[in-house]
C-alpha atoms as a PDB file:
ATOM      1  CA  UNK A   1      -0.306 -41.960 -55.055  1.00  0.00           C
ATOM      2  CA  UNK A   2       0.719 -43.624 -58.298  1.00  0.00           C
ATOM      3  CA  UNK A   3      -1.689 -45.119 -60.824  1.00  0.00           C
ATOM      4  CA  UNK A   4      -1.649 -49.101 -62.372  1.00  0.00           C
ATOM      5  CA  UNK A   5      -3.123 -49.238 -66.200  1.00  0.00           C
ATOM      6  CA  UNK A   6      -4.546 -52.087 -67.638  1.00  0.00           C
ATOM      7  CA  UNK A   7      -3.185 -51.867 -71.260  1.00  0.00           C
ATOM      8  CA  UNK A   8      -5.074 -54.491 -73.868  1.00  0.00           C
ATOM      9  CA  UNK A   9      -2.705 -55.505 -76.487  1.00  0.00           C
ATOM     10  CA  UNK A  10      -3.105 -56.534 -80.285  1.00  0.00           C
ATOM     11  CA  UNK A  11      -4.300 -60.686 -80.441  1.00  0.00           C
ATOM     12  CA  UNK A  12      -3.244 -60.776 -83.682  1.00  0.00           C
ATOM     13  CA  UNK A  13      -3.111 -57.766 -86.188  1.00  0.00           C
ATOM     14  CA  UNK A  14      -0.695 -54.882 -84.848  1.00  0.00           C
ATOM     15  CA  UNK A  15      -2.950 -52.258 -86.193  1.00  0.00           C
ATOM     16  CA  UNK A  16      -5.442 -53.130 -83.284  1.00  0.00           C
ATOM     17  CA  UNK A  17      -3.605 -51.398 -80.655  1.00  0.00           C
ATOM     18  CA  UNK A  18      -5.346 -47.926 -79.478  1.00  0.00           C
ATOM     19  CA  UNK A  19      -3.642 -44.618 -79.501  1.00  0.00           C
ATOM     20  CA  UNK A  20      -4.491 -44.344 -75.933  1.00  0.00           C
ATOM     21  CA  UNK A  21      -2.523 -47.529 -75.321  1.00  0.00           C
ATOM     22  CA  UNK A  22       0.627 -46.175 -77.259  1.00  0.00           C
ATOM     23  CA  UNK A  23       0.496 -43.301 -75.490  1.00  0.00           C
ATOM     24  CA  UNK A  24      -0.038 -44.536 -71.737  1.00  0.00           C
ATOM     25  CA  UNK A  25       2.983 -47.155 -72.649  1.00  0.00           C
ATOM     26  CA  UNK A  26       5.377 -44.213 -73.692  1.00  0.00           C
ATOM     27  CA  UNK A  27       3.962 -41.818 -70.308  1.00  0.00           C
ATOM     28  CA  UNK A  28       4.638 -44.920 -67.745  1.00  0.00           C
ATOM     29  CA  UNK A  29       7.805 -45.067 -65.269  1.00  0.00           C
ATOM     30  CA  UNK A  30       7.407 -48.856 -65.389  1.00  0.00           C
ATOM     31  CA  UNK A  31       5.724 -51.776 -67.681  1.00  0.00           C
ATOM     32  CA  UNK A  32       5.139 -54.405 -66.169  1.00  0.00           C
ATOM     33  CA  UNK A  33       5.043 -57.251 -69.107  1.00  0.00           C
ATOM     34  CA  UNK A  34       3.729 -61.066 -69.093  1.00  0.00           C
ATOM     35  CA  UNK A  35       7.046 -62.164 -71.309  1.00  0.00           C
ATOM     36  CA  UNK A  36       9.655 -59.424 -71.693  1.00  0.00           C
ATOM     37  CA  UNK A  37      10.645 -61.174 -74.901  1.00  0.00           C
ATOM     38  CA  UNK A  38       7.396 -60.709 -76.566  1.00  0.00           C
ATOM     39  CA  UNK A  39       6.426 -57.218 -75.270  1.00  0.00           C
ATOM     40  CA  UNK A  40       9.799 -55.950 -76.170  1.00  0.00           C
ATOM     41  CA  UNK A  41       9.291 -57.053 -79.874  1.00  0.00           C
ATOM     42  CA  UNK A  42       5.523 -55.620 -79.658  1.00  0.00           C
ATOM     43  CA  UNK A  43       7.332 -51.816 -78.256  1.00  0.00           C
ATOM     44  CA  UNK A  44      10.288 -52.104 -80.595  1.00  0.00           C
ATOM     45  CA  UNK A  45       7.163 -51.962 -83.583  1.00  0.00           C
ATOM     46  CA  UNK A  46       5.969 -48.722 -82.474  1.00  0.00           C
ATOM     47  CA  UNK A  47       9.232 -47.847 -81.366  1.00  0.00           C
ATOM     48  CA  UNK A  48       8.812 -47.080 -77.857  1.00  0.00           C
ATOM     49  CA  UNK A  49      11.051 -46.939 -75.241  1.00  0.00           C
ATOM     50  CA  UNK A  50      10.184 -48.629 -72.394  1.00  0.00           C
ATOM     51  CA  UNK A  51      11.349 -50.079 -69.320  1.00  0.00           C
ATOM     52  CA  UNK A  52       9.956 -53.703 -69.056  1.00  0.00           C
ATOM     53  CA  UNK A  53       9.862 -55.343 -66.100  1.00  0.00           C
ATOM     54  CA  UNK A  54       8.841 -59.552 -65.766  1.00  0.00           C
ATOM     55  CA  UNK A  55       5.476 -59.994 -63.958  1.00  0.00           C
ATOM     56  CA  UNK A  56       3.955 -63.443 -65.092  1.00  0.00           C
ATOM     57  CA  UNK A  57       1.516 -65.978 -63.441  1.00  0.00           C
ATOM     58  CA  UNK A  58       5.194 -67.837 -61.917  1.00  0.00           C
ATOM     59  CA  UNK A  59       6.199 -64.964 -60.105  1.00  0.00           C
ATOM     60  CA  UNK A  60       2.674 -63.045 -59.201  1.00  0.00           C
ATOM     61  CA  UNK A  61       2.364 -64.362 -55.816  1.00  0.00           C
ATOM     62  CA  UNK A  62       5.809 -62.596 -54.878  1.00  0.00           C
ATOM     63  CA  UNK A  63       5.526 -59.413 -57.177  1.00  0.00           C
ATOM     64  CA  UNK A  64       2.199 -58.173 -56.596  1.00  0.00           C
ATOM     65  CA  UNK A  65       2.711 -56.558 -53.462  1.00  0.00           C
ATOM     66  CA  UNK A  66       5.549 -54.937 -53.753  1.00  0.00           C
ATOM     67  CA  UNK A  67       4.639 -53.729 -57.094  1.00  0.00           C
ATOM     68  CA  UNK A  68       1.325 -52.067 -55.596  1.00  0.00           C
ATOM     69  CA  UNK A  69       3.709 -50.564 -52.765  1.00  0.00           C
ATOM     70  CA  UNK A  70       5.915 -49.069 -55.348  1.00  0.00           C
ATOM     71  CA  UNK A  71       2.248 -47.420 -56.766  1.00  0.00           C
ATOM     72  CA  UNK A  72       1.040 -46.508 -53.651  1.00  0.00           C
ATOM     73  CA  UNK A  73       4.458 -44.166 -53.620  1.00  0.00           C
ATOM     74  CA  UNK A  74       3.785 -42.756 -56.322  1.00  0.00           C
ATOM     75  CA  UNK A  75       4.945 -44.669 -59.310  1.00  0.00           C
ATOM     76  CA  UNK A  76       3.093 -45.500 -62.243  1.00  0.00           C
ATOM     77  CA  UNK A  77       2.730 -48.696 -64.003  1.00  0.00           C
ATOM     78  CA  UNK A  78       1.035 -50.341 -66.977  1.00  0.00           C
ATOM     79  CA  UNK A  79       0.563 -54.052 -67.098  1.00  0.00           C
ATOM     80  CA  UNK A  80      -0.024 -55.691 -70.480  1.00  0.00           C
ATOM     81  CA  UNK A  81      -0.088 -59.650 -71.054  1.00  0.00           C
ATOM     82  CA  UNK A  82       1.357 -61.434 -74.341  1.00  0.00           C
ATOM     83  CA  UNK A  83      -1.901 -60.649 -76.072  1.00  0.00           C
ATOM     84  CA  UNK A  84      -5.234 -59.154 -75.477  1.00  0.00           C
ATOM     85  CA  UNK A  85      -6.739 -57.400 -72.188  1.00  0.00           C
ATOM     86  CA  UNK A  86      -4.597 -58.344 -68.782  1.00  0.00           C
ATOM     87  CA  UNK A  87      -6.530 -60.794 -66.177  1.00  0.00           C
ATOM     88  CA  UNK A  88      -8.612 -62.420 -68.932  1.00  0.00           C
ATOM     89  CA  UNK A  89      -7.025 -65.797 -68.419  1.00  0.00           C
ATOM     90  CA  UNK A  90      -3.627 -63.933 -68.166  1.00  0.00           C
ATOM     91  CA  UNK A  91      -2.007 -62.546 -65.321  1.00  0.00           C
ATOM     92  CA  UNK A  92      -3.650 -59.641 -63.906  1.00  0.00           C
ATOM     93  CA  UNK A  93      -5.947 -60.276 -61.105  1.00  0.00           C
ATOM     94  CA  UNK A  94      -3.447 -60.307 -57.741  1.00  0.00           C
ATOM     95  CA  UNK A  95      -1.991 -57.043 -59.053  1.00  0.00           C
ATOM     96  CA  UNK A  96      -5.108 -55.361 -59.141  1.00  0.00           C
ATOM     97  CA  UNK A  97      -6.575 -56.811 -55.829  1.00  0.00           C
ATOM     98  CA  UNK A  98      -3.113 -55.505 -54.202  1.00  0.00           C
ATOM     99  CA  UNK A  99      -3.604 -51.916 -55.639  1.00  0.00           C
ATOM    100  CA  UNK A 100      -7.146 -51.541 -54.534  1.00  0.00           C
ATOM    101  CA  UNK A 101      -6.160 -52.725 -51.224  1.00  0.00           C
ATOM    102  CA  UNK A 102      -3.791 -49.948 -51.148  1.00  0.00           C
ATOM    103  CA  UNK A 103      -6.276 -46.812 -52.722  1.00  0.00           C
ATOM    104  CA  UNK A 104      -3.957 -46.850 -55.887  1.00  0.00           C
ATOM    105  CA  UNK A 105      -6.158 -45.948 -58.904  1.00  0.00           C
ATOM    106  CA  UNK A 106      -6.643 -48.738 -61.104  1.00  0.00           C
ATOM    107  CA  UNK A 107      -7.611 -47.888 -64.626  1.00  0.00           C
ATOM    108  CA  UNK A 108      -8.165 -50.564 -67.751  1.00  0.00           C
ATOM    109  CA  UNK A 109      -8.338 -49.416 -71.061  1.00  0.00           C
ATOM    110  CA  UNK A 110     -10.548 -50.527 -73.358  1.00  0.00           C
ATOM    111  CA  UNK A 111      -9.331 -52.632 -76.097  1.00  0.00           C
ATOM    112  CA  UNK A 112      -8.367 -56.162 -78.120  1.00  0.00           C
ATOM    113  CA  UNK A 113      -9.573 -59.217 -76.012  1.00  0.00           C
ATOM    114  CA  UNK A 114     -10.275 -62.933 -77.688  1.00  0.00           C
ATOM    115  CA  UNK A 115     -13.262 -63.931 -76.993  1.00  0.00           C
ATOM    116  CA  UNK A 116     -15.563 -60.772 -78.217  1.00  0.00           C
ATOM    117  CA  UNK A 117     -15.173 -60.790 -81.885  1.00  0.00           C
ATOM    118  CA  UNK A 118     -15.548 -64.847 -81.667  1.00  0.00           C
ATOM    119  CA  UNK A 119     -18.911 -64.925 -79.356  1.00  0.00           C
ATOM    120  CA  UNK A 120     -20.197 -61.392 -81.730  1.00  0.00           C
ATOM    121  CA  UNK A 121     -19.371 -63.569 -84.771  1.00  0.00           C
ATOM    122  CA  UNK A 122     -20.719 -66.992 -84.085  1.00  0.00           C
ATOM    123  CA  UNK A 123     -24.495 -66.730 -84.853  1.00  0.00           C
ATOM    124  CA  UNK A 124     -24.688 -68.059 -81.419  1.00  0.00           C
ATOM    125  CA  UNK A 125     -27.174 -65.575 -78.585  1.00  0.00           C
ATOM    126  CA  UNK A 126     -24.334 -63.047 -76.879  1.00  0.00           C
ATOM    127  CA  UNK A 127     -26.837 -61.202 -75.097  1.00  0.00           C
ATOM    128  CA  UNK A 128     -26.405 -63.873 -72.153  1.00  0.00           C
ATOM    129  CA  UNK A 129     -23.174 -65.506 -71.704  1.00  0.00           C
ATOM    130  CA  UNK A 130     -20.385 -67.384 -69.676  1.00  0.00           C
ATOM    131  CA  UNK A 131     -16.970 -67.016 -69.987  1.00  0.00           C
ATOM    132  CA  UNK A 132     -15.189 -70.375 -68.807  1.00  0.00           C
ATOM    133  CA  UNK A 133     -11.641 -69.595 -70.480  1.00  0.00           C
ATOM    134  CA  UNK A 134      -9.487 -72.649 -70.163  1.00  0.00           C
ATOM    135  CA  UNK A 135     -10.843 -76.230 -68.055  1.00  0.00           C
ATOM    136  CA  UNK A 136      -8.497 -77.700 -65.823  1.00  0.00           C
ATOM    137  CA  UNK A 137      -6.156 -80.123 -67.791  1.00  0.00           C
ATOM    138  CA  UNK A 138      -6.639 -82.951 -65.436  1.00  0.00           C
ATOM    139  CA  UNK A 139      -8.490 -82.856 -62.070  1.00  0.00           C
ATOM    140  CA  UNK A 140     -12.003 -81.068 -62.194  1.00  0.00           C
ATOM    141  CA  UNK A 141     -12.471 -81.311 -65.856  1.00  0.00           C
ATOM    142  CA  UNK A 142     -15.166 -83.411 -65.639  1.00  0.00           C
ATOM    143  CA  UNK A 143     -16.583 -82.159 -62.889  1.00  0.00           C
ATOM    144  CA  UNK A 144     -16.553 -78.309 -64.518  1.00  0.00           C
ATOM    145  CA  UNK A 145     -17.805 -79.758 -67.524  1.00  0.00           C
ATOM    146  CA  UNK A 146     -20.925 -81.803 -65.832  1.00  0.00           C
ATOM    147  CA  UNK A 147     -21.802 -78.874 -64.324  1.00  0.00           C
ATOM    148  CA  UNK A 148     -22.467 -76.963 -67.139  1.00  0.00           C
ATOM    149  CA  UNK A 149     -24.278 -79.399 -68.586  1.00  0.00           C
ATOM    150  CA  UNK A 150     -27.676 -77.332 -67.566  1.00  0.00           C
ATOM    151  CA  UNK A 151     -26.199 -73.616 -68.691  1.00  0.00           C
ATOM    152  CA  UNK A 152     -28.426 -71.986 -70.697  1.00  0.00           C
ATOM    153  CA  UNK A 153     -26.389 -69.036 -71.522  1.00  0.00           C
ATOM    154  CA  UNK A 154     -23.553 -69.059 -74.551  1.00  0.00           C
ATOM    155  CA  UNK A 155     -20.512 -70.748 -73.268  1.00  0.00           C
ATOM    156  CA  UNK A 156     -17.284 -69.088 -73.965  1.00  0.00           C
ATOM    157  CA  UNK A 157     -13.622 -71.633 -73.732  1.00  0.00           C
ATOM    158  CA  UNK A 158     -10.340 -71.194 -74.117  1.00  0.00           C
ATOM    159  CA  UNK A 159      -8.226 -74.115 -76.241  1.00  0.00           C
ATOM    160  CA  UNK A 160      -4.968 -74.943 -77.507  1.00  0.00           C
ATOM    161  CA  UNK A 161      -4.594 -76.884 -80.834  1.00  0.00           C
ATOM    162  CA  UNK A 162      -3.599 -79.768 -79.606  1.00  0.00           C
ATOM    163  CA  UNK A 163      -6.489 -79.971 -77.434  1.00  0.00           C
ATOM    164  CA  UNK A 164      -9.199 -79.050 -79.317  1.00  0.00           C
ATOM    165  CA  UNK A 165     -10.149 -82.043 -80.788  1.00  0.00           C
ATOM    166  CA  UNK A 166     -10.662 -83.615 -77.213  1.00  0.00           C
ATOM    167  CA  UNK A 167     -12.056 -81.213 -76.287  1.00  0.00           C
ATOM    168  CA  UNK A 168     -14.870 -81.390 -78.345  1.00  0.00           C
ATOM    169  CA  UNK A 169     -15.205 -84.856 -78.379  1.00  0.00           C
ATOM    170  CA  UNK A 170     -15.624 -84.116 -74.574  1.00  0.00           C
ATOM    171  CA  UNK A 171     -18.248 -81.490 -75.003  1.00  0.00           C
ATOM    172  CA  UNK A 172     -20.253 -83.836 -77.256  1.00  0.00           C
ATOM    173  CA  UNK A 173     -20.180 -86.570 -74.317  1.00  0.00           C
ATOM    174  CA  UNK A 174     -21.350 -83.880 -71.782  1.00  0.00           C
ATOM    175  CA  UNK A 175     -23.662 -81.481 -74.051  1.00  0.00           C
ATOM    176  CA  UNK A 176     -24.606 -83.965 -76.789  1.00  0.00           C
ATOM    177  CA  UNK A 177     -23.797 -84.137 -80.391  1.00  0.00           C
ATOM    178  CA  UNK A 178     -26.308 -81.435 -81.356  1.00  0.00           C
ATOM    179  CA  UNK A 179     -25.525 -78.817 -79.648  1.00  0.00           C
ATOM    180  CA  UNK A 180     -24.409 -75.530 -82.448  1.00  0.00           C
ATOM    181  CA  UNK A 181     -20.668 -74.406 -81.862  1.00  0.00           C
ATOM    182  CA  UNK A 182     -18.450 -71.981 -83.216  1.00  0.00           C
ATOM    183  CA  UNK A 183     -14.839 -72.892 -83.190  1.00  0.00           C
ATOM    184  CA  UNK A 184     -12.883 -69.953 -83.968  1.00  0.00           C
ATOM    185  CA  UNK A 185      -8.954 -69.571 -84.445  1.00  0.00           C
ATOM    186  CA  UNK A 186      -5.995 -66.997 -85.115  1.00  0.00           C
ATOM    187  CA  UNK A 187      -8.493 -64.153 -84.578  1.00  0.00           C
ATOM    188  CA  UNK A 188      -7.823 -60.807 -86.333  1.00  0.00           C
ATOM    189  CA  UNK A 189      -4.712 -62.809 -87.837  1.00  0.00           C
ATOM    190  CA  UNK A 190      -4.226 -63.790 -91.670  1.00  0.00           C
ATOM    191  CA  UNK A 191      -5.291 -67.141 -91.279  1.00  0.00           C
ATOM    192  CA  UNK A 192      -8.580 -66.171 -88.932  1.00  0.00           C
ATOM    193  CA  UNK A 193     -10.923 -69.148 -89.570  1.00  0.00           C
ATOM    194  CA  UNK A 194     -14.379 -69.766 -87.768  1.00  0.00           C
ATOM    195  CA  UNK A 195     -15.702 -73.165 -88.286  1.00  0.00           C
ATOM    196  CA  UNK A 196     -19.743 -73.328 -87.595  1.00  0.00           C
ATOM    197  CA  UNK A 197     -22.258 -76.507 -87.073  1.00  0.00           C
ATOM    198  CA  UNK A 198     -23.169 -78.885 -84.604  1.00  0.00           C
ATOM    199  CA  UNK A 199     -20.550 -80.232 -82.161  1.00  0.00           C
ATOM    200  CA  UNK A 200     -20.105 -83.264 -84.058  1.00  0.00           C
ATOM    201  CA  UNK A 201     -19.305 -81.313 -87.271  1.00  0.00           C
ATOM    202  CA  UNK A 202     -17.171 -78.933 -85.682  1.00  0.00           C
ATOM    203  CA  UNK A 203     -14.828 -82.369 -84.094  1.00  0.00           C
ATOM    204  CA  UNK A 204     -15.200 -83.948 -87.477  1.00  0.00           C
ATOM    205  CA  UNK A 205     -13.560 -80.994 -89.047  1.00  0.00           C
ATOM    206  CA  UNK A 206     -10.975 -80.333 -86.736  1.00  0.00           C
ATOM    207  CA  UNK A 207     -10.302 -84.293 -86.841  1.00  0.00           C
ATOM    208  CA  UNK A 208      -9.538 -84.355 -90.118  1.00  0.00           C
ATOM    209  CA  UNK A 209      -8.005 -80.994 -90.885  1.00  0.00           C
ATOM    210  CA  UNK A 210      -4.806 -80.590 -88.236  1.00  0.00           C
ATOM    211  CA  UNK A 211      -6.161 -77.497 -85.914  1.00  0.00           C
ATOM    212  CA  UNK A 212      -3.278 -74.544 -86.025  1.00  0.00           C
ATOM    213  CA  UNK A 213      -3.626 -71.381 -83.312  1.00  0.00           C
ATOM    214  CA  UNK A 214      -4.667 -70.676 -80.185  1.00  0.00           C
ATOM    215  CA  UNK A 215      -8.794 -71.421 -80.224  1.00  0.00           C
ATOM    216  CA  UNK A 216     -12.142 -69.728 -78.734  1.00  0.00           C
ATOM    217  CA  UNK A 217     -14.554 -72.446 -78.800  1.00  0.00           C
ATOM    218  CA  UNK A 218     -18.325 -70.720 -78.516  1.00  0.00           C
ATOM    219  CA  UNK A 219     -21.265 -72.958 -77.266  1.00  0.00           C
ATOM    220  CA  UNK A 220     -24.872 -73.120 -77.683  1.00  0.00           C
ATOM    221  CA  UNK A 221     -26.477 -73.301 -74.014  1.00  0.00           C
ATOM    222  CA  UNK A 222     -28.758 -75.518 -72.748  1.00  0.00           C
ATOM    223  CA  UNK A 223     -32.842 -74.795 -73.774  1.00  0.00           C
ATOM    224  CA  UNK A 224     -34.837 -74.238 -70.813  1.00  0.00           C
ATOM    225  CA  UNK A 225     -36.686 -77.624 -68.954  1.00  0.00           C
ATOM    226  CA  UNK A 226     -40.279 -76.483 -70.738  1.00  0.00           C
ATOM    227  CA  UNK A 227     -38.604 -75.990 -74.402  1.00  0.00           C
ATOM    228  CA  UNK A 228     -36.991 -79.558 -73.847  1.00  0.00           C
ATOM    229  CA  UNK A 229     -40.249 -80.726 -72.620  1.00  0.00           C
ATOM    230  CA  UNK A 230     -42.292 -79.623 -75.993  1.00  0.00           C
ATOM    231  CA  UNK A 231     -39.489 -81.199 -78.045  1.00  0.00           C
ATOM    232  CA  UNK A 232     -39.810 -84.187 -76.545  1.00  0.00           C
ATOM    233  CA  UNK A 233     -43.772 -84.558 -76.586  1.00  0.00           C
ATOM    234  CA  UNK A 234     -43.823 -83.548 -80.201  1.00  0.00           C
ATOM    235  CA  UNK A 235     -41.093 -86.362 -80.982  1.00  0.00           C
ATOM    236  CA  UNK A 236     -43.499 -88.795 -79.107  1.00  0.00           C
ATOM    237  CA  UNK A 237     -46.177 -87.854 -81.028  1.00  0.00           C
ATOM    238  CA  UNK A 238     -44.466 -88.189 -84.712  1.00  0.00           C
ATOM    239  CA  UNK A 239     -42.884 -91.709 -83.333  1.00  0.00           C
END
């Protein structure tokens, strides 16, 4: 019985990558990569010699059983996406679901991943969160984003640049203008940037300076009904 590893990779700065990781990725028969292109250039730095097989979220539904066969014969694989931990909005999930099925030991190393350093950095509560990665483009956005409307835990989202701006404008119509947010971008990169304040200030920003990188937009949940209540009674009061 072979053995599938979940290797994280760097998000930004190369130097993130664990020993451990280097060292599975050299011990593998097979590595089973998100882009081929970008994995190769990632192996070539640290000079490892490996053979890379495709396996991205076009060709999953075909691959993953056959892959998990090929374990549960013996092989051994490691499956890393373009960046960060695989199965956190990358491909990841049917592999693993196809190796348990078969008793092939699944292992994920610990590692990079997004969304961590921008919810630990955000001054926003992290004891209690949600992680939402990216809304649907089109149909269900709205309806994903109305029902959160109520979460009272940190809200974690995925965003592309040219997005992000309607995005926020989105989350201001659904969450109101006052709600704190951390927009952060290019993590562990040269150009890492977190932008702090309300919702509005955050869009106002981001509408006037053009937004560069791939984005981890952190959210302020809901306060509880009472909390709300209070607010509103002492508002009464002042008016």
């Amino acid at each position: 019985m072979g053995t599938l590893y979940l290797v994280p990779t760097p998000v930004g700065n190369l130097e993130d990558i664990t020993l451990r990781a280097l060292r599975i990725l050299k011990e593998v028969d097979v590595v089973l990569a998100e882009d081929t292109r970008t994995s190769g250039l990632l192996l070539k730095h640290f000079d490892l010699k490996c053979r890379l097989v495709s396996h991205h979220k076009f060709n999953e539904h075909q691959t993953a059983d056959a892959f998990a066969a090929r374990m549960a014969a013996g092989e051994v694989m490691a499956l890393i996406s373009d960046a960060g931990t695989p199965g956190i909005s990358d491909p990841g999930f049917m592999l693993v679901r196809a190796c348990v099925e078969r008793g092939v030991t699944v292992q994920c190393l610990p590692g990079a991943t997004a969304f961590v350093p921008a919810l630990v950095s955000s001054g926003l509560p992290c004891e209690r969160f949600t992680f939402e990665g990216f809304l649907p483009q089109k149909k269900g956005r709205a309806t994903r984003l109305e029902s959160l409307k109520e979460e009272q835990r940190t809200m974690i989202f995925y965003e592309s640049p040219h997005r992000v701006v309607k995005t926020l404008n989105q989350f201001i119509e659904t969450f109101g203008a006052e709600r704190r947010c951390s927009a952060c971008r290019e993590i562990s990169k040269i150009h890492e940037e977190s932008v702090r304040g309300t919702l509005s200030e955050v869009a106002a920003h981001f509408a006037a300076n053009e937004p560069r990188g791939e984005f981890v937009l952190i959210v302020e949940g809901a306060e509880p009904p009472k909390k709300q209540k209070k607010k509103k009674e002492r508002t009464e009061d002042e008016e």
